[in-house]
Structure formats: C-alpha cells, structure tokens
PDB file of N, CA and C in Angstrom:
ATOM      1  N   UNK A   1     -56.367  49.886  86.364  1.00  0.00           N
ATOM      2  CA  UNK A   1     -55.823  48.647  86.860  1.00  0.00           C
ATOM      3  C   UNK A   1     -55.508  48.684  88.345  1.00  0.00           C
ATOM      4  N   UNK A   2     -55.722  49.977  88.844  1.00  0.00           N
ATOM      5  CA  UNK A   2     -55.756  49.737  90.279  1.00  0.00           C
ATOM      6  C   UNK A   2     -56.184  48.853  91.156  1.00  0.00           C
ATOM      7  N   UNK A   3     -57.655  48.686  91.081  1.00  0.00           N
ATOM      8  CA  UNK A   3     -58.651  47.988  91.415  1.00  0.00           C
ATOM      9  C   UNK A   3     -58.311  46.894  91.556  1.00  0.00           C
ATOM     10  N   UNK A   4     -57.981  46.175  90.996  1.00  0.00           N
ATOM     11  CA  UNK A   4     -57.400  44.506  90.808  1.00  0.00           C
ATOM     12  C   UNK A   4     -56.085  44.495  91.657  1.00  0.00           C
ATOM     13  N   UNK A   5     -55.222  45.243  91.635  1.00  0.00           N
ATOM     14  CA  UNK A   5     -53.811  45.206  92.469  1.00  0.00           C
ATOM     15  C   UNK A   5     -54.167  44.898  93.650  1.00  0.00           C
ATOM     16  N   UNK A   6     -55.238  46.416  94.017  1.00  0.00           N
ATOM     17  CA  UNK A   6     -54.686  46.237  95.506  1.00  0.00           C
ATOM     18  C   UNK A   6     -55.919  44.935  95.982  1.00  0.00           C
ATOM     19  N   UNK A   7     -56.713  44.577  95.568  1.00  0.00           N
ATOM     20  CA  UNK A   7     -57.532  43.449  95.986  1.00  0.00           C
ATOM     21  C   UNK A   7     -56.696  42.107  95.709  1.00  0.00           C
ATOM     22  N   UNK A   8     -56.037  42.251  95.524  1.00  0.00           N
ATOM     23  CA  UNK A   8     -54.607  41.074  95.523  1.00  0.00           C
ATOM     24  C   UNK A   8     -54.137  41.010  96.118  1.00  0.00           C
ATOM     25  N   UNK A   9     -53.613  42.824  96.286  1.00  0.00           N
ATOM     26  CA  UNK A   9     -52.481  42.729  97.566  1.00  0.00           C
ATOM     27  C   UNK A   9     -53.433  42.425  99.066  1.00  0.00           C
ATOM     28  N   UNK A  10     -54.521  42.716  99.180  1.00  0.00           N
ATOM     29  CA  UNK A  10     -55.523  42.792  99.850  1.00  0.00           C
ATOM     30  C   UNK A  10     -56.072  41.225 100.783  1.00  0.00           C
ATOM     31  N   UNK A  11     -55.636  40.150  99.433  1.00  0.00           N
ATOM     32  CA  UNK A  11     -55.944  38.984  99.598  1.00  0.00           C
ATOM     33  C   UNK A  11     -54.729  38.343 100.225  1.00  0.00           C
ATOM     34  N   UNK A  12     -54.000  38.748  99.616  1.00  0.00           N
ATOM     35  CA  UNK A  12     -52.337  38.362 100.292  1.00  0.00           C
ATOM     36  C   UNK A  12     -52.008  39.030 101.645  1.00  0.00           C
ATOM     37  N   UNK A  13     -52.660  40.241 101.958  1.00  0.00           N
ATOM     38  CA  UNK A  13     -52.871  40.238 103.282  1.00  0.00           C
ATOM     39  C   UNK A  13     -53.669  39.548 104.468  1.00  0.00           C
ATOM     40  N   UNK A  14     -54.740  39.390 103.970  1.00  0.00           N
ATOM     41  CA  UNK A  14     -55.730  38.642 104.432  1.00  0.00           C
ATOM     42  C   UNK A  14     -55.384  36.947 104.753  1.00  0.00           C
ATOM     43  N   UNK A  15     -54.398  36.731 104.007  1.00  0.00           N
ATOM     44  CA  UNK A  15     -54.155  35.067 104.134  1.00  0.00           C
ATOM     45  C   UNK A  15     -52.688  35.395 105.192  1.00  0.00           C
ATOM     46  N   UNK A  16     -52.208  36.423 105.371  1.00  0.00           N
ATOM     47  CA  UNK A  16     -50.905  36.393 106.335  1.00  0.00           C
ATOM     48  C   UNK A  16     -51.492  36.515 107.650  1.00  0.00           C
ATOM     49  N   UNK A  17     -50.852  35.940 109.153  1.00  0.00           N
ATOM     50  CA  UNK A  17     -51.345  36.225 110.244  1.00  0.00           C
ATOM     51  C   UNK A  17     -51.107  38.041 110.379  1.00  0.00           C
ATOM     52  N   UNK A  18     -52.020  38.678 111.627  1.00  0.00           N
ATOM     53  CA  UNK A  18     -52.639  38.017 112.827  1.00  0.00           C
ATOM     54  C   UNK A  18     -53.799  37.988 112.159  1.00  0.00           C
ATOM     55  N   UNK A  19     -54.534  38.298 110.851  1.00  0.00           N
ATOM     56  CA  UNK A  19     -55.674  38.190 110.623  1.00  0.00           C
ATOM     57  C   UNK A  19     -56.830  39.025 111.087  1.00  0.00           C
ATOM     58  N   UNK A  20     -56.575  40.418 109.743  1.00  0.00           N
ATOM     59  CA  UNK A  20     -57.292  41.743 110.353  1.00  0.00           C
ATOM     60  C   UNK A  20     -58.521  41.371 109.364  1.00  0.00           C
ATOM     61  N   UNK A  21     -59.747  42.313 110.004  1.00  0.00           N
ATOM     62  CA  UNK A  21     -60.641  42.345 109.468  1.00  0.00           C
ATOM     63  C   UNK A  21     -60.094  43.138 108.018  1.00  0.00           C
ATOM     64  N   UNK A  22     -61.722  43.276 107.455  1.00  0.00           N
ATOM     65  CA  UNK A  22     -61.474  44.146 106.362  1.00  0.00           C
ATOM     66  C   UNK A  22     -61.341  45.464 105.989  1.00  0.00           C
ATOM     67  N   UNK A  23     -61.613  46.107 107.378  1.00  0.00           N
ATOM     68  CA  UNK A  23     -61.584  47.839 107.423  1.00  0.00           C
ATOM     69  C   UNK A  23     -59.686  48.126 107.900  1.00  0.00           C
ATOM     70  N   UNK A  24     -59.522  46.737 108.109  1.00  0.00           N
ATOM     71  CA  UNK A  24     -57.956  46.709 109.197  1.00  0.00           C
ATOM     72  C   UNK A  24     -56.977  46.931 107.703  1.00  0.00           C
ATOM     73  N   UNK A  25     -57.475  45.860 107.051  1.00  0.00           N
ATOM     74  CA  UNK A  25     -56.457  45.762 105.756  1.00  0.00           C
ATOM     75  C   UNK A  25     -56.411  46.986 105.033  1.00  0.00           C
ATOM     76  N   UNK A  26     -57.521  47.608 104.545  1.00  0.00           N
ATOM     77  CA  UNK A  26     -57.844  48.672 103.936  1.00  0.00           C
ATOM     78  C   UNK A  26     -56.810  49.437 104.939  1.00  0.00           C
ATOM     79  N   UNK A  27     -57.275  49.755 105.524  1.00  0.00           N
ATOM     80  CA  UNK A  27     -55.989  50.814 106.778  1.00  0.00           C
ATOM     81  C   UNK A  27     -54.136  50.576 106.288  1.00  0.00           C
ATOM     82  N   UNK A  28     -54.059  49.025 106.996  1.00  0.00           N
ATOM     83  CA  UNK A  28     -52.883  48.444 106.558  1.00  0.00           C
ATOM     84  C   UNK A  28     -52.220  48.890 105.251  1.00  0.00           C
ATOM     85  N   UNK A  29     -52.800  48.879 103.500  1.00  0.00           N
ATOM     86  CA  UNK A  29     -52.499  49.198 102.776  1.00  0.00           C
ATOM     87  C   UNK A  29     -52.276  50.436 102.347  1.00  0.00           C
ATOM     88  N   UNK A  30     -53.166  51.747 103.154  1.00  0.00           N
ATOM     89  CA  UNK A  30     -52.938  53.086 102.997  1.00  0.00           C
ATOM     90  C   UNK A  30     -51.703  53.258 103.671  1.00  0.00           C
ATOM     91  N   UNK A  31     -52.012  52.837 104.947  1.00  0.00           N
ATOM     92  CA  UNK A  31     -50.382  53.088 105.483  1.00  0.00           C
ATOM     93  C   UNK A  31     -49.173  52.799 105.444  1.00  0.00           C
ATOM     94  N   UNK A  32     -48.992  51.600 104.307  1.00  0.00           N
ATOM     95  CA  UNK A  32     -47.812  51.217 104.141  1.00  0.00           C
ATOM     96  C   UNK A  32     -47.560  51.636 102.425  1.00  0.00           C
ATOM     97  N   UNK A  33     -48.480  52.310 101.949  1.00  0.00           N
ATOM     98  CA  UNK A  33     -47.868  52.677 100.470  1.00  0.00           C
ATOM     99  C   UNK A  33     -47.241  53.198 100.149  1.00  0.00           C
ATOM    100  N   UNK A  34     -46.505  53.149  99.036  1.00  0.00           N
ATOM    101  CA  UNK A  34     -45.612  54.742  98.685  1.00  0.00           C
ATOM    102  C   UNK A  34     -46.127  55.529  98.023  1.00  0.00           C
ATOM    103  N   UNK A  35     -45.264  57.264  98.084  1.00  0.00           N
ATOM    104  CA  UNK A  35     -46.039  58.027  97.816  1.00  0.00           C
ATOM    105  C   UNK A  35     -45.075  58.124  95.973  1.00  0.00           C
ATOM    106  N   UNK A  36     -45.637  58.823  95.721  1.00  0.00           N
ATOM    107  CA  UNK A  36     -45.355  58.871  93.727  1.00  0.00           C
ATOM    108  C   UNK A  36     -45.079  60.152  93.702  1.00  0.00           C
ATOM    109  N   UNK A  37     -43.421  60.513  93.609  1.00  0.00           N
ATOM    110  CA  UNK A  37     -43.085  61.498  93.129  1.00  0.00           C
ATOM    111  C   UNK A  37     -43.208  62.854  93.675  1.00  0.00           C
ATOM    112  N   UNK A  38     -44.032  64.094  92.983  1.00  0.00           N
ATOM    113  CA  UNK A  38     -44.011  65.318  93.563  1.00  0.00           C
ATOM    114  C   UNK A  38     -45.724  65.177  93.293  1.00  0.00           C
ATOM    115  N   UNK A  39     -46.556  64.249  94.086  1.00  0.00           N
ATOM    116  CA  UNK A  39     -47.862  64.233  93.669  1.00  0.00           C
ATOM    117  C   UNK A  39     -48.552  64.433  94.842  1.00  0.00           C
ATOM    118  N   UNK A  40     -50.132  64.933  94.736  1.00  0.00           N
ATOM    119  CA  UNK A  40     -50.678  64.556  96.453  1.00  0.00           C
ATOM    120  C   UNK A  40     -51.942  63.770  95.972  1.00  0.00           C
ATOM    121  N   UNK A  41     -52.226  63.782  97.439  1.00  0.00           N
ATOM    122  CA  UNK A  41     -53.622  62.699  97.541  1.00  0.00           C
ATOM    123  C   UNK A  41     -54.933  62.308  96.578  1.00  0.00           C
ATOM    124  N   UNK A  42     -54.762  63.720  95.893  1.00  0.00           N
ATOM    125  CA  UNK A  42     -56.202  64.183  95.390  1.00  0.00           C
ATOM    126  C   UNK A  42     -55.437  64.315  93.516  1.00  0.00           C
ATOM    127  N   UNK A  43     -54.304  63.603  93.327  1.00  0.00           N
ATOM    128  CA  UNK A  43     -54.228  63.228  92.165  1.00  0.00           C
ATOM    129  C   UNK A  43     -53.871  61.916  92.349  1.00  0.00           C
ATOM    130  N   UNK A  44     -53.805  60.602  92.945  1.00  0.00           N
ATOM    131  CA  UNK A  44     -52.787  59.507  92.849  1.00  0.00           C
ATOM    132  C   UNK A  44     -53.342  58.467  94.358  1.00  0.00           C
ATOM    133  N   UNK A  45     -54.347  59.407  95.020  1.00  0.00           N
ATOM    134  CA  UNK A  45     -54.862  58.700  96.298  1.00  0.00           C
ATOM    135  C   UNK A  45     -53.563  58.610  97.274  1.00  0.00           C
ATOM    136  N   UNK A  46     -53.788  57.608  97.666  1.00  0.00           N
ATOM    137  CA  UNK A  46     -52.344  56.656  98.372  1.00  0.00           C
ATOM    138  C   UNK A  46     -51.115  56.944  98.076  1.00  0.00           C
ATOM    139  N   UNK A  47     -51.252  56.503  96.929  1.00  0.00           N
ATOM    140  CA  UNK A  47     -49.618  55.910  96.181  1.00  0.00           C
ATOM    141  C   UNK A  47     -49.824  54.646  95.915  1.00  0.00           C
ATOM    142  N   UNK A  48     -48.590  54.380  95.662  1.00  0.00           N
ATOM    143  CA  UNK A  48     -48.614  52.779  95.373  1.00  0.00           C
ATOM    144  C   UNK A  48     -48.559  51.490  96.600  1.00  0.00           C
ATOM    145  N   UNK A  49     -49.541  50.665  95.997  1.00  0.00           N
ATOM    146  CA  UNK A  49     -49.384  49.612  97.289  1.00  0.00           C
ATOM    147  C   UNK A  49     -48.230  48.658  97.432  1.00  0.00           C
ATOM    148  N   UNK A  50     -47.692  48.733  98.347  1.00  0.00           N
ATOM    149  CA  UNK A  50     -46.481  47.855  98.573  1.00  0.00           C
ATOM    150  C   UNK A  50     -46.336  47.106  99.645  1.00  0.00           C
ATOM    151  N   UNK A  51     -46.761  45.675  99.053  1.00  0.00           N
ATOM    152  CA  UNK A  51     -47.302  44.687  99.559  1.00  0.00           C
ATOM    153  C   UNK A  51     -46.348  43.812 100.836  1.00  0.00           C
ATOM    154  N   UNK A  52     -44.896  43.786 100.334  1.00  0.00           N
ATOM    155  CA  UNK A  52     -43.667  43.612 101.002  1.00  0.00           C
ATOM    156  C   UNK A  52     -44.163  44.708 102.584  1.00  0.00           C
ATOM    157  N   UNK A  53     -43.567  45.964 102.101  1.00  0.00           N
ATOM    158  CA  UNK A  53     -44.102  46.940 103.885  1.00  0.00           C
ATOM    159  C   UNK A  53     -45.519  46.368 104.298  1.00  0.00           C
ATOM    160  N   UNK A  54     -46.372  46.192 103.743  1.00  0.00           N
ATOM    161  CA  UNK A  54     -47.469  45.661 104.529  1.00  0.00           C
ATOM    162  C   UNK A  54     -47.533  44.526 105.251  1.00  0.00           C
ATOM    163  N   UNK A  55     -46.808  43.918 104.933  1.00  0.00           N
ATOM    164  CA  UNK A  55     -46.718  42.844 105.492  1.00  0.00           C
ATOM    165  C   UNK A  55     -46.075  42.244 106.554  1.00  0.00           C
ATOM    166  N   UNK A  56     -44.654  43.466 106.421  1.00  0.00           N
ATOM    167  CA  UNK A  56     -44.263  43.571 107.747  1.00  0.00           C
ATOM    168  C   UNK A  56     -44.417  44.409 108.861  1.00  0.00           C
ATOM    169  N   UNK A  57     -44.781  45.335 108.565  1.00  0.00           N
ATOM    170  CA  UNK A  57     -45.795  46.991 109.413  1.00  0.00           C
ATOM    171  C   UNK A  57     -46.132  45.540 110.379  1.00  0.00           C
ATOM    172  N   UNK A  58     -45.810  46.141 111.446  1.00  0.00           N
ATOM    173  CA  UNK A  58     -46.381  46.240 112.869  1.00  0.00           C
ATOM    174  C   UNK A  58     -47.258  46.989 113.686  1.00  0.00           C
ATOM    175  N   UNK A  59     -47.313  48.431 112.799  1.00  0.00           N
ATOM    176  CA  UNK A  59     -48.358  49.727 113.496  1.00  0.00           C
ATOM    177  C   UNK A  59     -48.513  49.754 112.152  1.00  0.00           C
ATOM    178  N   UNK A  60     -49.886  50.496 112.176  1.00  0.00           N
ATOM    179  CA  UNK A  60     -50.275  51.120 111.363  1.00  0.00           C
ATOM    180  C   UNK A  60     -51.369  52.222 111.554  1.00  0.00           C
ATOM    181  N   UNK A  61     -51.111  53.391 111.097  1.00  0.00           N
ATOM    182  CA  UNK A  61     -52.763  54.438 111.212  1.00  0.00           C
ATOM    183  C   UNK A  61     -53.863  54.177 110.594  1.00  0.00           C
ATOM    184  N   UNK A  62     -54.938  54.512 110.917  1.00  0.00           N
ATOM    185  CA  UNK A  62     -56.258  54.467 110.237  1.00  0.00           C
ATOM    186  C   UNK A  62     -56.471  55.146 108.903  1.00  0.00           C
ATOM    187  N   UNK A  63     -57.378  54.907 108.111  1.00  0.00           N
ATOM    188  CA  UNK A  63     -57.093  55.507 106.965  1.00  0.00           C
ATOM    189  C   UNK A  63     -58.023  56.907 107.259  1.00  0.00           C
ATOM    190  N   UNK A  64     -58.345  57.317 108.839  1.00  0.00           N
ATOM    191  CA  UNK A  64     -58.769  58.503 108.344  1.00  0.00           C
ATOM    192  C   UNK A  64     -57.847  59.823 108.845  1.00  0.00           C
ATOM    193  N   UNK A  65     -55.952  59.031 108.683  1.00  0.00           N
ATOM    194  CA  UNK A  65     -55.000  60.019 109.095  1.00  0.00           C
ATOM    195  C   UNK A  65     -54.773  61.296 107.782  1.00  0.00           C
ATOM    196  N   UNK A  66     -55.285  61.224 106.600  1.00  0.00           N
ATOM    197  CA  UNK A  66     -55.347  62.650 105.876  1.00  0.00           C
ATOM    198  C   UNK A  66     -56.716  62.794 105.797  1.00  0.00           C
ATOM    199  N   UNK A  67     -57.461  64.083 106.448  1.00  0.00           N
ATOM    200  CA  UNK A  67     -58.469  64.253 106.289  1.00  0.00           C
ATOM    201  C   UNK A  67     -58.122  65.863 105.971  1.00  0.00           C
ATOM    202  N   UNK A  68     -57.669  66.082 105.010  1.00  0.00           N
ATOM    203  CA  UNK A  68     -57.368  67.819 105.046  1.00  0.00           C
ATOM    204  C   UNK A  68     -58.590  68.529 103.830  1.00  0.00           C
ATOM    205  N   UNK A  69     -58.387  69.639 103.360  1.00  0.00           N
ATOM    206  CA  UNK A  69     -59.066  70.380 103.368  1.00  0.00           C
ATOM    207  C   UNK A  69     -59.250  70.631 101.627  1.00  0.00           C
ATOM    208  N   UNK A  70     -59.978  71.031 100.878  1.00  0.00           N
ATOM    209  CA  UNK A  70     -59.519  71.169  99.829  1.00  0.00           C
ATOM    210  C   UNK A  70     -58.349  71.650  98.768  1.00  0.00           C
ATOM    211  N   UNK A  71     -57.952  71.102  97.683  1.00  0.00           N
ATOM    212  CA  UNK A  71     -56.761  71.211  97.260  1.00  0.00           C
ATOM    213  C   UNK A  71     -56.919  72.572  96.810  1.00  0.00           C
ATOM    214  N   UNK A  72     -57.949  73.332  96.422  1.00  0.00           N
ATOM    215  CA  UNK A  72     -57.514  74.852  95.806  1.00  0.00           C
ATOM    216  C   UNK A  72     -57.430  75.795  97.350  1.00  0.00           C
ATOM    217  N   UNK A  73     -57.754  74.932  98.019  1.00  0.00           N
ATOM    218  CA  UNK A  73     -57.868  76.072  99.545  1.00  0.00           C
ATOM    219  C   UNK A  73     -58.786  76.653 100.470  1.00  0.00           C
ATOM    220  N   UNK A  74     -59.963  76.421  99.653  1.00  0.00           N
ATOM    221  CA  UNK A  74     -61.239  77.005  99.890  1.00  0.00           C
ATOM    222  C   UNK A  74     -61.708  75.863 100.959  1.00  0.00           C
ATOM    223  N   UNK A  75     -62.607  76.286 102.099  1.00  0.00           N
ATOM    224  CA  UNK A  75     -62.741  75.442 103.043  1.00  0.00           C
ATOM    225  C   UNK A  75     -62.204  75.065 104.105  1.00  0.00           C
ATOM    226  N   UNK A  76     -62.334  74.576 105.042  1.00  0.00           N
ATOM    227  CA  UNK A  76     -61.422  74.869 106.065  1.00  0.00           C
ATOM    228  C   UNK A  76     -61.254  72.742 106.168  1.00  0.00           C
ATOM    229  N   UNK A  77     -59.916  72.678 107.190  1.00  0.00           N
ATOM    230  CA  UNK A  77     -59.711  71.115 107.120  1.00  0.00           C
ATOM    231  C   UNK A  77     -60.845  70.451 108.033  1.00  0.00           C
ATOM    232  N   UNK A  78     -60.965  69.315 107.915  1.00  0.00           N
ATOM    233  CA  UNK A  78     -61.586  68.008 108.939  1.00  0.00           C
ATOM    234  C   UNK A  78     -60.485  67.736 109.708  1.00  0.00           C
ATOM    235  N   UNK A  79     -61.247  67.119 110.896  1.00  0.00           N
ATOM    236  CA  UNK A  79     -60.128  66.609 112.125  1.00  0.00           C
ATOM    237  C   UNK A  79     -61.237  65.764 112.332  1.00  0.00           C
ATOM    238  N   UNK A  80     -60.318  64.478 112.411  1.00  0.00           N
ATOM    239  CA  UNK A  80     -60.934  63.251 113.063  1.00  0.00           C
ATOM    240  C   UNK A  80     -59.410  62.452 113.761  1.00  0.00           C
ATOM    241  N   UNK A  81     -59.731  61.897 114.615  1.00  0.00           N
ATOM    242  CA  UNK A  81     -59.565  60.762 115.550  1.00  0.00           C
ATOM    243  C   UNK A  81     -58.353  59.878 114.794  1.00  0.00           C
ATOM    244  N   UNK A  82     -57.235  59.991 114.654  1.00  0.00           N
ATOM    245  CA  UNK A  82     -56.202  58.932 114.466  1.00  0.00           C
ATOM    246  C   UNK A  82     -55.509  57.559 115.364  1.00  0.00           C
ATOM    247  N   UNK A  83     -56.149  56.566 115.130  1.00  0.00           N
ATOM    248  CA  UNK A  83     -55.353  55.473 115.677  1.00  0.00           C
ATOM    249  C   UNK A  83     -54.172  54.391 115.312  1.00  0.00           C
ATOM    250  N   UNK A  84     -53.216  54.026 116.593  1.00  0.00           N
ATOM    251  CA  UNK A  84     -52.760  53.131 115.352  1.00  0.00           C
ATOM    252  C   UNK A  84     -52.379  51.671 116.071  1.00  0.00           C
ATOM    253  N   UNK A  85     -53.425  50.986 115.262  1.00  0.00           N
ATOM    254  CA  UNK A  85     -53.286  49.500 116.028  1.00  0.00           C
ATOM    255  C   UNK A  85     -52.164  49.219 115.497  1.00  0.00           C
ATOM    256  N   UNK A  86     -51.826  48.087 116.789  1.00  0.00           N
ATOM    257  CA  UNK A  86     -50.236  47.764 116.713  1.00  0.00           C
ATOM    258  C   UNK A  86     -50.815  45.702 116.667  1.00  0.00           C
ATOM    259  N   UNK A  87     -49.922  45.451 115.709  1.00  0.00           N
ATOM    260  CA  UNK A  87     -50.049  43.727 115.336  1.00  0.00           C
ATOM    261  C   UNK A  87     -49.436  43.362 116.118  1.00  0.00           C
ATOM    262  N   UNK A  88     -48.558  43.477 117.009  1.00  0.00           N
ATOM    263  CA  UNK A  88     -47.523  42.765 117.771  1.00  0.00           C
ATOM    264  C   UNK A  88     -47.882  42.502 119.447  1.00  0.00           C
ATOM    265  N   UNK A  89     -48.019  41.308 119.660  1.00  0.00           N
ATOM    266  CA  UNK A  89     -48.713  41.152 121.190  1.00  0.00           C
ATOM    267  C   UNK A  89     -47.346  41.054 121.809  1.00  0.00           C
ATOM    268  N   UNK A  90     -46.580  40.612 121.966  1.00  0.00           N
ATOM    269  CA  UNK A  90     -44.678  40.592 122.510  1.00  0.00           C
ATOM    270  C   UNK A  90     -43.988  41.593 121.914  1.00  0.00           C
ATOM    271  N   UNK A  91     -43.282  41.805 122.681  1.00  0.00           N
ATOM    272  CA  UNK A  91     -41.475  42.747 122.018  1.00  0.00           C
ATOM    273  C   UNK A  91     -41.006  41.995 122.604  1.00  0.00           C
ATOM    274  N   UNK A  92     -39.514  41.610 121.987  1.00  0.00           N
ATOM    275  CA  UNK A  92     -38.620  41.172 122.175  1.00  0.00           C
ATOM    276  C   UNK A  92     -37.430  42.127 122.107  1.00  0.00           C
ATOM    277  N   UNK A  93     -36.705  42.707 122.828  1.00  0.00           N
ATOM    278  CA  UNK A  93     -35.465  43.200 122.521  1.00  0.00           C
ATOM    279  C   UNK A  93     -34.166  42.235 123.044  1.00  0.00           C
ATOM    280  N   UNK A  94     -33.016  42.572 122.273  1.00  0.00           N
ATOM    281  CA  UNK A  94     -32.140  41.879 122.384  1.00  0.00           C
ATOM    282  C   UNK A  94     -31.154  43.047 122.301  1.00  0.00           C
ATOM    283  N   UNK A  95     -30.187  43.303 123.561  1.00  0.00           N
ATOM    284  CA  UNK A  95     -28.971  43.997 123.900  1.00  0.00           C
ATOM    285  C   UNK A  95     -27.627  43.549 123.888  1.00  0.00           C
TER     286      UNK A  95
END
C-alpha cells in the first residue's frame, strides 16, 4: 500500500505552490519523511511520508543524499553530489 500513499501525497504536493517538477517532489518526500523505529534504508526505504513536513520544508536534499554502501559491508560506499534547493525566494526576519 505504499505505492498509492505516497502518489497522493505526491499529488497534494504537486497542487501546493511553488510548483516543483516531478524529480523535485520525489526529492521533497524523501526528505521530509520519517524514519521507523530502529530500522535502515534497505529494510523500510525512506520511512514514512509525511505530508504535513512536506509541505512546509523550505530546503530540501536530493534524493541522492544516502548513497552508502552495502548493508552486510562488503563493497565500498558511492559519493555523489548533494543539493539542496531552497523554495523560498524572500526571508523575512522579524526582531
């Protein structure tokens, strides 16, 4: 039942401004999920999508910020390129 969630939550992003593409949202939703317990990536992916933080995330990383190495150890890690577009064209602070 994954599948269906996050293409919901996906759609409900997609209809909120500033209006990211579709590699943006995908990003958006990795980075704002939670993680589940005492679990990692390579049992549970993500975590759970949580549609509320996505929506207000202002930054977010790319989804190719875990690129590590295999879970029994064998192999050495990937390194790629982390970015993190920021939604917000103004700051406003107030003192």
């Amino acid at each position: 039942m994954a599948a269906p969630h996050t293409v919901g939550a996906a759609a409900l992003l997609a209809a909120a401004p500033p209006g990211l593409i579709g590699a943006q949202l995908k990003d958006l939703l990795v980075s704002s999920s939670q993680l589940l317990g005492n679990t990692n990536v390579f049992q549970v992916g993500s975590g759970r999508v949580d549609v509320p933080a996505a929506l207000s995330a202002t930054v977010f990383a790319t989804a190719t910020a875990f690129a590590g190495g295999p879970a029994d150890g064998s192999g050495s890690a990937v390194q790629r390129p982390v970015t993190y577009p920021n939604t917000v064209t103004s700051l406003s602070l107030s003192l």
